[in-house]
PDB file of N, CA and C in Angstrom:
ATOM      1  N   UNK A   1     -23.997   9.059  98.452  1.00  0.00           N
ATOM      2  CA  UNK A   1     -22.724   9.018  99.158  1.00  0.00           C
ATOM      3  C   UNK A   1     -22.227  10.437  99.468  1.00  0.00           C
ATOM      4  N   UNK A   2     -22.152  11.530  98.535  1.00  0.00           N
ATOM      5  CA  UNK A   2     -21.810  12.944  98.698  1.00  0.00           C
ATOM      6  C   UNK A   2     -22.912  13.435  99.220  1.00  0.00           C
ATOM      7  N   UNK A   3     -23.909  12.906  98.922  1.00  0.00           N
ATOM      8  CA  UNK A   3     -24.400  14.106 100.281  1.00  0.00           C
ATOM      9  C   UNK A   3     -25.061  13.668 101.535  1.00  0.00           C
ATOM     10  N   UNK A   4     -24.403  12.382 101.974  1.00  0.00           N
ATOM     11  CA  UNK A   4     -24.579  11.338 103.332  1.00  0.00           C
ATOM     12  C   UNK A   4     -23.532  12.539 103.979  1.00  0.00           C
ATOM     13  N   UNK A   5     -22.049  12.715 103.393  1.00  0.00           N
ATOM     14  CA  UNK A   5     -20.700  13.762 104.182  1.00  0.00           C
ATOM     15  C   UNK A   5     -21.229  14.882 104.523  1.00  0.00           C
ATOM     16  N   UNK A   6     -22.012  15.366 103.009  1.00  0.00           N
ATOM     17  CA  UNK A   6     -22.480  16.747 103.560  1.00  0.00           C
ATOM     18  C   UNK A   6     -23.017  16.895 104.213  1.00  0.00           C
ATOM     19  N   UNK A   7     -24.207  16.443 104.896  1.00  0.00           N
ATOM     20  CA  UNK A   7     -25.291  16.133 105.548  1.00  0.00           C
ATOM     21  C   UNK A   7     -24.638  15.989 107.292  1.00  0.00           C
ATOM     22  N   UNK A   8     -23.281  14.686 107.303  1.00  0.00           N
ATOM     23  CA  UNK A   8     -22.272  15.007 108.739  1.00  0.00           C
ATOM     24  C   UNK A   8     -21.610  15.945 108.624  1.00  0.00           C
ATOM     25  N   UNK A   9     -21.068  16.719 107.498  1.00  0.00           N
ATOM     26  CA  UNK A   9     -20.424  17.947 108.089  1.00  0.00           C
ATOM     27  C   UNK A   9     -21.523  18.808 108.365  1.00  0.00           C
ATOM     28  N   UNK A  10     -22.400  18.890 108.101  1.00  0.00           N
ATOM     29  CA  UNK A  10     -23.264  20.179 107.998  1.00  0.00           C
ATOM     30  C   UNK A  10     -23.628  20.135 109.900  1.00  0.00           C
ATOM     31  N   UNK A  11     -24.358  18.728 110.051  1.00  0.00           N
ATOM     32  CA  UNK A  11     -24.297  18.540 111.172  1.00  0.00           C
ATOM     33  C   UNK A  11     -23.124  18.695 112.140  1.00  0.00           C
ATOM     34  N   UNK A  12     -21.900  18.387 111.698  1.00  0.00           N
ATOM     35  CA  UNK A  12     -20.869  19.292 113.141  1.00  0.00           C
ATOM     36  C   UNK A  12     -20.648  20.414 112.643  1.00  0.00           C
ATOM     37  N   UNK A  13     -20.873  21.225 111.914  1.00  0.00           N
ATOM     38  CA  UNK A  13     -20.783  22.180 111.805  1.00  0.00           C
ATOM     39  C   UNK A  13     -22.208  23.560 112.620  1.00  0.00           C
ATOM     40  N   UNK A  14     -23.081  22.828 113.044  1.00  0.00           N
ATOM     41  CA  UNK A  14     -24.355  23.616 113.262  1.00  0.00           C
ATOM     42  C   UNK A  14     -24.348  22.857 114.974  1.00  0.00           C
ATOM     43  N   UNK A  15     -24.303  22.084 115.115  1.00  0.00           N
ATOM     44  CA  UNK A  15     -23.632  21.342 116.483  1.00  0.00           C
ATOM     45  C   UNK A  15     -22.504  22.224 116.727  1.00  0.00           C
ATOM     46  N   UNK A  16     -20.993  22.218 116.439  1.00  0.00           N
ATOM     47  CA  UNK A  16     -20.377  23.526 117.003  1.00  0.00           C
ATOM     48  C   UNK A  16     -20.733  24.783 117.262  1.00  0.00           C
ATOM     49  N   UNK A  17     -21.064  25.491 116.553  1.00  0.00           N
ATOM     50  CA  UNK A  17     -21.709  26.983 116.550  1.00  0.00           C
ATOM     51  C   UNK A  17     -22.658  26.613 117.853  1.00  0.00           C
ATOM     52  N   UNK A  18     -23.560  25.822 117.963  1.00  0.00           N
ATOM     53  CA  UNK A  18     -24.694  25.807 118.916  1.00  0.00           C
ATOM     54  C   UNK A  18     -23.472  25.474 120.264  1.00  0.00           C
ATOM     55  N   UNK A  19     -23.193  24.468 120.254  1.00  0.00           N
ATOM     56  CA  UNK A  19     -22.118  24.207 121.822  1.00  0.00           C
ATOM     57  C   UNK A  19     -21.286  25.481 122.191  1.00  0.00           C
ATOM     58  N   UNK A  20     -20.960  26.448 120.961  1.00  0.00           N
ATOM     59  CA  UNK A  20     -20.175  27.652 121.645  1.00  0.00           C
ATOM     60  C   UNK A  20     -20.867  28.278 122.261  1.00  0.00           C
ATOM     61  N   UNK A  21     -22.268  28.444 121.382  1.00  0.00           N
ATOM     62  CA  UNK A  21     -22.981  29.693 121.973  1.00  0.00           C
ATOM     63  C   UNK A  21     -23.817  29.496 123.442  1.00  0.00           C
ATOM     64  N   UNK A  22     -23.864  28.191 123.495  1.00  0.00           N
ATOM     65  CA  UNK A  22     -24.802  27.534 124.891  1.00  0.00           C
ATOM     66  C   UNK A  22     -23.288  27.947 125.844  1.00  0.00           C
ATOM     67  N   UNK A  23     -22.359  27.355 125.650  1.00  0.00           N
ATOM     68  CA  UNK A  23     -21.016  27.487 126.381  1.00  0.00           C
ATOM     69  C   UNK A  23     -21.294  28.906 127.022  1.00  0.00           C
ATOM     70  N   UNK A  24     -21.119  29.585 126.237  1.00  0.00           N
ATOM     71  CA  UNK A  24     -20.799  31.066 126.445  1.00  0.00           C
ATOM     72  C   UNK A  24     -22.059  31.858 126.989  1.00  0.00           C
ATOM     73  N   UNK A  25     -23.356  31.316 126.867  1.00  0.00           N
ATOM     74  CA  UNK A  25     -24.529  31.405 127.459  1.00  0.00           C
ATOM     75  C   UNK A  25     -24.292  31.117 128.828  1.00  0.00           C
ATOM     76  N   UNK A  26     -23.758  30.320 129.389  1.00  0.00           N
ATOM     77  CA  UNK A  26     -23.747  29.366 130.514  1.00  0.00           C
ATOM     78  C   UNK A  26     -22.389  30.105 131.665  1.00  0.00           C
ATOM     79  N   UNK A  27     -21.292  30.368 130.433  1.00  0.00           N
ATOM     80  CA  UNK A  27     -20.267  30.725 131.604  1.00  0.00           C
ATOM     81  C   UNK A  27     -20.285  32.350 131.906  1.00  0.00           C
ATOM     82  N   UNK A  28     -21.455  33.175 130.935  1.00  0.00           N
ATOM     83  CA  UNK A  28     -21.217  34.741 131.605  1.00  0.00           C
ATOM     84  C   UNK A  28     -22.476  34.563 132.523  1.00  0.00           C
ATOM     85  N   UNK A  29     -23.744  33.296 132.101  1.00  0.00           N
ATOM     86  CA  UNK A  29     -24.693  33.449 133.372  1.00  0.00           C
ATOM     87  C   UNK A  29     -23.741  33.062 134.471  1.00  0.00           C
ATOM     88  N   UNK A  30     -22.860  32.035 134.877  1.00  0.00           N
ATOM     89  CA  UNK A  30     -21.746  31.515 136.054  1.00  0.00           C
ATOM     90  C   UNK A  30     -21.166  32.742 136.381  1.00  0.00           C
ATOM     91  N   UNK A  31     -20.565  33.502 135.430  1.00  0.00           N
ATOM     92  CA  UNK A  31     -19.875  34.603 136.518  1.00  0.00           C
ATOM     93  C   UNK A  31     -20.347  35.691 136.730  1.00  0.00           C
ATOM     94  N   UNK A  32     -21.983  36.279 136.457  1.00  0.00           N
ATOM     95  CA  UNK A  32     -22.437  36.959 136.591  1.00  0.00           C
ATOM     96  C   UNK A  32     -23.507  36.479 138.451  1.00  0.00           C
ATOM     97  N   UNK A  33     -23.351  35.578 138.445  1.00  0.00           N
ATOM     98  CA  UNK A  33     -23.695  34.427 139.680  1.00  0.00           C
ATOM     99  C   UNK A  33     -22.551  34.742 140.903  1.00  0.00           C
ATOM    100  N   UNK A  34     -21.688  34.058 140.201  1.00  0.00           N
ATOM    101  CA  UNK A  34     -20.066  34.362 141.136  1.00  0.00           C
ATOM    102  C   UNK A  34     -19.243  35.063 140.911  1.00  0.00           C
ATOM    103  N   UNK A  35     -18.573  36.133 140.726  1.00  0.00           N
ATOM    104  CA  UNK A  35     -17.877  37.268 140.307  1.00  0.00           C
ATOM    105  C   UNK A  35     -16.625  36.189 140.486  1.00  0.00           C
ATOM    106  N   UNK A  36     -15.741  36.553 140.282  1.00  0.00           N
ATOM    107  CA  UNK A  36     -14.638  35.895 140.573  1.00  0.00           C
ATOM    108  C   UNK A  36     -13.446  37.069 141.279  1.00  0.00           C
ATOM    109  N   UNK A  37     -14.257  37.865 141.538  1.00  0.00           N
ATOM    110  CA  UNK A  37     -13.723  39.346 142.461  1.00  0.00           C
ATOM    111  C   UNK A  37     -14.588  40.035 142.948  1.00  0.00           C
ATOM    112  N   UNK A  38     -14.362  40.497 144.311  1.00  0.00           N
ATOM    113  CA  UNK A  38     -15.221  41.550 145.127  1.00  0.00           C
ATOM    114  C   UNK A  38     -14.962  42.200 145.317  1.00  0.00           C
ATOM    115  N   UNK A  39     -15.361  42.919 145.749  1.00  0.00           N
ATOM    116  CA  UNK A  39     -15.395  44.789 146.894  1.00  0.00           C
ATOM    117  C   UNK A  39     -13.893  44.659 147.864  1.00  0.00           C
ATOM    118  N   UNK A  40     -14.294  43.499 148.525  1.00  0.00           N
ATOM    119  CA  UNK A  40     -13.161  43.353 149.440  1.00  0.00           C
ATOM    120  C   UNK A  40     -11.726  42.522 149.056  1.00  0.00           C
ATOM    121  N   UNK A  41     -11.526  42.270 148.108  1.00  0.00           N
ATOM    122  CA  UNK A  41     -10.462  41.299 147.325  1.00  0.00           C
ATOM    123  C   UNK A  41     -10.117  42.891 147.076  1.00  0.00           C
ATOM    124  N   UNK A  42     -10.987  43.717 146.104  1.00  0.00           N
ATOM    125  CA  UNK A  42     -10.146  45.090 145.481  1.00  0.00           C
ATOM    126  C   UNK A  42      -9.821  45.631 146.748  1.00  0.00           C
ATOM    127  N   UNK A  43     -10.212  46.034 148.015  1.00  0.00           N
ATOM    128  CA  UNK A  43      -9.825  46.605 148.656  1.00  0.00           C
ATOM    129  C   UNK A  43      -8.571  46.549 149.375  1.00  0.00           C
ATOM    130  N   UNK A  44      -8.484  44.703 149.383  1.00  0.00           N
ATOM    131  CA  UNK A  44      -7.111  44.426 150.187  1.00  0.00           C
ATOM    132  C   UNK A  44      -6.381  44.347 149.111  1.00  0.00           C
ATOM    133  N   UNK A  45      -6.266  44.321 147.757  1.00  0.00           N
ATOM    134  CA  UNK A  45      -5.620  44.533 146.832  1.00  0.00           C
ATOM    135  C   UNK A  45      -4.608  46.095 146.555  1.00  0.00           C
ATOM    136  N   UNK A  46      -5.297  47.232 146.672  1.00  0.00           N
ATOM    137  CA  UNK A  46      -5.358  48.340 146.815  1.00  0.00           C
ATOM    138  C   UNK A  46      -4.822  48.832 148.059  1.00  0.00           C
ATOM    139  N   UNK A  47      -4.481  47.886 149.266  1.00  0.00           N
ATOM    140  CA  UNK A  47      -4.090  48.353 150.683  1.00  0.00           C
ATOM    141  C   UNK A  47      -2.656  47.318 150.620  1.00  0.00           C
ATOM    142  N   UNK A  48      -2.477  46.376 150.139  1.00  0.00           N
ATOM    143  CA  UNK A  48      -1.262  46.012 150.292  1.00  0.00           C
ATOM    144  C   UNK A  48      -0.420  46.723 149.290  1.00  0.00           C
ATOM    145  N   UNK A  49      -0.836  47.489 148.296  1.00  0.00           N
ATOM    146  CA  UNK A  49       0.010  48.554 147.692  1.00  0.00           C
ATOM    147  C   UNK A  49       0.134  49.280 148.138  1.00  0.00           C
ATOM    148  N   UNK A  50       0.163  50.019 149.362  1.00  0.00           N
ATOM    149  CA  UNK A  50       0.644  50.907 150.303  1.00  0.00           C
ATOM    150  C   UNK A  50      -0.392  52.208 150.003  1.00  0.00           C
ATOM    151  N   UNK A  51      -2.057  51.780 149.677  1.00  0.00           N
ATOM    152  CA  UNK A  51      -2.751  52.677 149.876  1.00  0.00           C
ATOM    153  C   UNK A  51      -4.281  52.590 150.519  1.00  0.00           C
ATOM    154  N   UNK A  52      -4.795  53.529 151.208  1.00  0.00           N
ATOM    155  CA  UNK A  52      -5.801  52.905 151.675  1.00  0.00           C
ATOM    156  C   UNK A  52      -7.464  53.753 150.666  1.00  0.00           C
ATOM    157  N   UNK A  53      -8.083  52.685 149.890  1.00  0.00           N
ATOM    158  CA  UNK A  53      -8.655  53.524 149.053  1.00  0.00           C
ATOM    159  C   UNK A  53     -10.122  53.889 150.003  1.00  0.00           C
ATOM    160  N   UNK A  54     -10.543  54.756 149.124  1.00  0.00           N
ATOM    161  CA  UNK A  54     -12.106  54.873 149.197  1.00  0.00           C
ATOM    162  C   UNK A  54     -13.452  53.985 149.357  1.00  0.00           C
ATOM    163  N   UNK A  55     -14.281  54.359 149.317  1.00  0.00           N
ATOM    164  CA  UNK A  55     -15.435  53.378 148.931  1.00  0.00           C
ATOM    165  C   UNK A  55     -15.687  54.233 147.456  1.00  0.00           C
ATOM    166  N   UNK A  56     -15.432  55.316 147.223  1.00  0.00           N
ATOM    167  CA  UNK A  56     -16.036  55.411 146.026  1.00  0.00           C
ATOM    168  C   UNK A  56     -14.797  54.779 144.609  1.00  0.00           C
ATOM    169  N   UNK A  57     -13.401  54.945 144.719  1.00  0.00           N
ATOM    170  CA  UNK A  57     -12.575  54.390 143.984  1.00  0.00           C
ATOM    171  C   UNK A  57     -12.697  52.610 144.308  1.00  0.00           C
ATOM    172  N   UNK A  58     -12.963  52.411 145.281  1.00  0.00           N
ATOM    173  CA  UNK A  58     -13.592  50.258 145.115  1.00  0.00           C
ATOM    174  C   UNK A  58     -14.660  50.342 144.070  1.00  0.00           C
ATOM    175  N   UNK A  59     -15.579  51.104 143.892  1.00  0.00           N
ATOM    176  CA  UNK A  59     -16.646  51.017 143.122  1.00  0.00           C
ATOM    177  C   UNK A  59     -16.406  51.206 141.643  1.00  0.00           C
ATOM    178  N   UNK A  60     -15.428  52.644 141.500  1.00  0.00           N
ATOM    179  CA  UNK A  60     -15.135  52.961 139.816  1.00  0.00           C
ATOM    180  C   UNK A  60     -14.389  51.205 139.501  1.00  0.00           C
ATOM    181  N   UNK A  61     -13.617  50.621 140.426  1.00  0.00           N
ATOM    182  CA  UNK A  61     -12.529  49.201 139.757  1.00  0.00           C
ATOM    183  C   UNK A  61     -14.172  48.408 139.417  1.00  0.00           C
ATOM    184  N   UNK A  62     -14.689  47.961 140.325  1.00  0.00           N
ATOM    185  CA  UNK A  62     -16.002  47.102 140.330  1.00  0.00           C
ATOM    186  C   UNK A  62     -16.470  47.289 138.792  1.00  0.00           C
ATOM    187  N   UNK A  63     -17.067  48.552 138.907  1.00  0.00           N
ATOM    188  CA  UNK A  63     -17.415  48.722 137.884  1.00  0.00           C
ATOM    189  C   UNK A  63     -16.505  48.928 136.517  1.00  0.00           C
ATOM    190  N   UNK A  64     -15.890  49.230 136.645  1.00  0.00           N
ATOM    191  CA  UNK A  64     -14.761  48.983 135.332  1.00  0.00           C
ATOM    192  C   UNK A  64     -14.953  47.605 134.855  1.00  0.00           C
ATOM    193  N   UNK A  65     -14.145  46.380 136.441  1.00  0.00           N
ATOM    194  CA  UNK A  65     -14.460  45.206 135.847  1.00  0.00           C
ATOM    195  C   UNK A  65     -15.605  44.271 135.567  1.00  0.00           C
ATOM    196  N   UNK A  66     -16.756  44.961 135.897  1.00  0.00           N
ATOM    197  CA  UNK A  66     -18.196  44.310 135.133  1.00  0.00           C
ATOM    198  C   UNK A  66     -18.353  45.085 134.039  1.00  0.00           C
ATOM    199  N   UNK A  67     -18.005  46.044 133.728  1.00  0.00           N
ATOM    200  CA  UNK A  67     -18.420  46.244 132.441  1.00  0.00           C
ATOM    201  C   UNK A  67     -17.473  46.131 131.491  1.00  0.00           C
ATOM    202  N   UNK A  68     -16.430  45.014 131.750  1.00  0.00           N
ATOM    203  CA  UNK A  68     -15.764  44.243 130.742  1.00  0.00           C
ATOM    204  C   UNK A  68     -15.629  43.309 130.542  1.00  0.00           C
ATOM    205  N   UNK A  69     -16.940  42.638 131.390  1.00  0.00           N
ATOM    206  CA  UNK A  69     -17.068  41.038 131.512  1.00  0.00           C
ATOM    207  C   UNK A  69     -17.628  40.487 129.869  1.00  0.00           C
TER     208      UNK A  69
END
């Protein structure tokens, strides 16, 4: 009987850990697929603040925000 429980907790317990890590496997492959921001989103971002940037300052944001994905 005690160790039929242990045996289901152990099992959702090794079942969770695995569903996070597939999760999280799955949604940085998805946004590494689809950015959920571009070149040109930062740019008109950056121009309706009353400035007109670079191509090389679009690139430092880009890269800022992939390498905090």
């Amino acid at each position: 009987m005690l160790s039929d429980i242990l045996l289901v907790l152990l099992g959702l317990v090794i079942g969770a850990v695995l569903g996070f890590f597939l999760a999280r496997f799955a949604t940085k492959k998805y946004m590494k697929k689809n950015p959920p921001i571009n070149e040109k989103m930062i740019e008109a971002m950056m121009s309706s603040m009353g400035r007109k940037p670079s191509q090389k300052q679009v690139r430092q944001v880009m890269n800022q925000m992939t390498k905090n994905m």
